[in-house]
PDB file of N, CA and C in Angstrom:
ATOM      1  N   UNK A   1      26.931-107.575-228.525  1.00  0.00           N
ATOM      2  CA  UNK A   1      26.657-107.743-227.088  1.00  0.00           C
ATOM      3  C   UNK A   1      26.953-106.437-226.339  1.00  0.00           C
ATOM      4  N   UNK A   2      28.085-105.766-226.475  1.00  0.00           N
ATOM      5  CA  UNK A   2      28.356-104.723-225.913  1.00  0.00           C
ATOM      6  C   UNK A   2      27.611-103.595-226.148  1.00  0.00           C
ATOM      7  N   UNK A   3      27.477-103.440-227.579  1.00  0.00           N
ATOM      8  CA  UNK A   3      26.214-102.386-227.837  1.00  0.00           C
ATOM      9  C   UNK A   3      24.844-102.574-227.293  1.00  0.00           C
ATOM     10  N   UNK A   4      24.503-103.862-227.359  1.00  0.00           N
ATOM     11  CA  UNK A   4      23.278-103.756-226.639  1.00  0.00           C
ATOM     12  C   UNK A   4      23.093-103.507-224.964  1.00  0.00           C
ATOM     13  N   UNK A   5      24.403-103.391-224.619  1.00  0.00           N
ATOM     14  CA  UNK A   5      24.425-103.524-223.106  1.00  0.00           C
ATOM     15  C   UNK A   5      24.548-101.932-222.999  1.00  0.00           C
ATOM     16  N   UNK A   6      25.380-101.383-223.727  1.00  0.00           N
ATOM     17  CA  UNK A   6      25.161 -99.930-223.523  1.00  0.00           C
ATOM     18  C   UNK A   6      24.221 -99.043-223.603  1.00  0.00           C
ATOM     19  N   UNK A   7      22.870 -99.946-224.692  1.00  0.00           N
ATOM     20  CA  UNK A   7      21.942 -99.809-224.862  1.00  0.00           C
ATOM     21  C   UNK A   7      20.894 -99.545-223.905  1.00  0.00           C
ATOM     22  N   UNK A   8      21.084-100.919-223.387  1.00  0.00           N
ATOM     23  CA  UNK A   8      20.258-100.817-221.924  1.00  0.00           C
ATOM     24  C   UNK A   8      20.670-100.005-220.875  1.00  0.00           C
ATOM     25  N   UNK A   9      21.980 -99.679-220.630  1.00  0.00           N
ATOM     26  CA  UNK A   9      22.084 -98.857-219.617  1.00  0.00           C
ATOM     27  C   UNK A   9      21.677 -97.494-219.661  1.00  0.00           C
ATOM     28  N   UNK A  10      22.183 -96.902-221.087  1.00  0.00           N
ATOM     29  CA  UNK A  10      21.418 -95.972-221.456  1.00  0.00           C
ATOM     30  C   UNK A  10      19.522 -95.580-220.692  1.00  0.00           C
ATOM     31  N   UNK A  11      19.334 -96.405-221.600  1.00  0.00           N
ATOM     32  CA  UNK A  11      17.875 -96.461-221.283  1.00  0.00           C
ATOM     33  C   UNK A  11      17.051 -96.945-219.554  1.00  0.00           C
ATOM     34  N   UNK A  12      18.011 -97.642-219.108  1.00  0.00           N
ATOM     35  CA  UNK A  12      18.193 -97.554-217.688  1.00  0.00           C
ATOM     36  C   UNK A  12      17.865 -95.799-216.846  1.00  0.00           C
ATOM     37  N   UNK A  13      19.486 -95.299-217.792  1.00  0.00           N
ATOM     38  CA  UNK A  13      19.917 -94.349-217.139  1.00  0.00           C
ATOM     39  C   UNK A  13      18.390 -93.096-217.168  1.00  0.00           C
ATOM     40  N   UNK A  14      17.904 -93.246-218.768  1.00  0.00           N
ATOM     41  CA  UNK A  14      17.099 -92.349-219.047  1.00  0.00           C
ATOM     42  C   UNK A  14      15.511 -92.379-217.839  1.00  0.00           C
ATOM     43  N   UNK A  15      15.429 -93.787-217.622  1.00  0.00           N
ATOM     44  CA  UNK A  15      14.126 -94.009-217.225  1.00  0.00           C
ATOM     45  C   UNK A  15      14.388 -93.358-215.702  1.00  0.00           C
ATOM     46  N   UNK A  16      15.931 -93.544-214.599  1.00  0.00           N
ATOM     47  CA  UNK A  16      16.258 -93.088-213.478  1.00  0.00           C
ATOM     48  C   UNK A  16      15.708 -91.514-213.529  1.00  0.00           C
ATOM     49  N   UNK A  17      16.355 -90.821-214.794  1.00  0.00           N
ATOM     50  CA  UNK A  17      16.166 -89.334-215.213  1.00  0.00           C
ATOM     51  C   UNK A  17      14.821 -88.976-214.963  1.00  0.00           C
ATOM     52  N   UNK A  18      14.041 -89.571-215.765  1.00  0.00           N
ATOM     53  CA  UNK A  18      12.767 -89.241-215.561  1.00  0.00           C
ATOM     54  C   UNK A  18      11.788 -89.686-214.721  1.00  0.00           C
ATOM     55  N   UNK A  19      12.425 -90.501-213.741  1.00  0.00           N
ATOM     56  CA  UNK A  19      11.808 -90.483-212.371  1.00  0.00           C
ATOM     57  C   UNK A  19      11.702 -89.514-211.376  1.00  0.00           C
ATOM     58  N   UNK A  20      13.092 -89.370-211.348  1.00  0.00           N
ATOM     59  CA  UNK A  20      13.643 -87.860-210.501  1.00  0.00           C
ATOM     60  C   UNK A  20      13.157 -86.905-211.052  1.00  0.00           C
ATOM     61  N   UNK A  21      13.001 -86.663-212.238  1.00  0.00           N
ATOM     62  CA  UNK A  21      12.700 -85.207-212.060  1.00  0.00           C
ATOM     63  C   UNK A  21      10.904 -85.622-212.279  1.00  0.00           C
ATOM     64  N   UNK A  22      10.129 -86.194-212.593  1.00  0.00           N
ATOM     65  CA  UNK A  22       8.740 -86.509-211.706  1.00  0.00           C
ATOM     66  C   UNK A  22       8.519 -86.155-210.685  1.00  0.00           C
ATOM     67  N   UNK A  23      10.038 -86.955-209.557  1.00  0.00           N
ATOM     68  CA  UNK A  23       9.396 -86.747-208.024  1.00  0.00           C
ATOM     69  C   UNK A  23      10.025 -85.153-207.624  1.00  0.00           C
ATOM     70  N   UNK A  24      10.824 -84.428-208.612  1.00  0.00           N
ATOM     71  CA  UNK A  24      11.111 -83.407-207.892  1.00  0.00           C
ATOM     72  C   UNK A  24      10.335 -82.050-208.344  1.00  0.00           C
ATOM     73  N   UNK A  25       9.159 -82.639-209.540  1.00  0.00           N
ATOM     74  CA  UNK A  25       7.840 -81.752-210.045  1.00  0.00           C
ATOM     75  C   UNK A  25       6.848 -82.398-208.908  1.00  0.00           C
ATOM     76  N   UNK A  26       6.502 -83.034-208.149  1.00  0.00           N
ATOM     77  CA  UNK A  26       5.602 -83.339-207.279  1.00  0.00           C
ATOM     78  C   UNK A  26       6.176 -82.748-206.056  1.00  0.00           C
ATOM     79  N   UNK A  27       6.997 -82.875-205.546  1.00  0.00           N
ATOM     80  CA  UNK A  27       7.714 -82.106-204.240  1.00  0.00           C
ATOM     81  C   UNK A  27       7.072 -80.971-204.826  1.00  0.00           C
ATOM     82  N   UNK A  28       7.632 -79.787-205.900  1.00  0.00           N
ATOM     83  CA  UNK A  28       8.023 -78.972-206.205  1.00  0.00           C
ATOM     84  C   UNK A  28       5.638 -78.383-205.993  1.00  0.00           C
ATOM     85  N   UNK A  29       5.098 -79.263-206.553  1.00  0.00           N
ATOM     86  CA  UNK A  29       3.898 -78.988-206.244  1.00  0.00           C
ATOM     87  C   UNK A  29       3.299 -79.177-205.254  1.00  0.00           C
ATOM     88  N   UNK A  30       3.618 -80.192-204.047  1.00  0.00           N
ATOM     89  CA  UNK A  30       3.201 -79.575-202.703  1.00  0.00           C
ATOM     90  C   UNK A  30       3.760 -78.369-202.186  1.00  0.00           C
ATOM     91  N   UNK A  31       4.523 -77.953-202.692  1.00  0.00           N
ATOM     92  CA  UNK A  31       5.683 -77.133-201.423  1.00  0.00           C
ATOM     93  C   UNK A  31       4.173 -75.376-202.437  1.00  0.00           C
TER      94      UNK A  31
END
């Protein structure tokens, strides 16, 4: 149970990661 929960947060964490830096390559291409 615990591993899988770390699991998910992980992968949580990763998907946050690669949002942000998406929206900060789109900023980064209007500007």
């Amino acid at each position: 149970m615990e591993k899988k929960e770390r699991r998910q947060i992980t992968t949580s964490l990763k998907l946050q990661i690669i949002q942000t830096v998406k929206h900060c390559a789109i900023l980064r291409l209007q500007f």
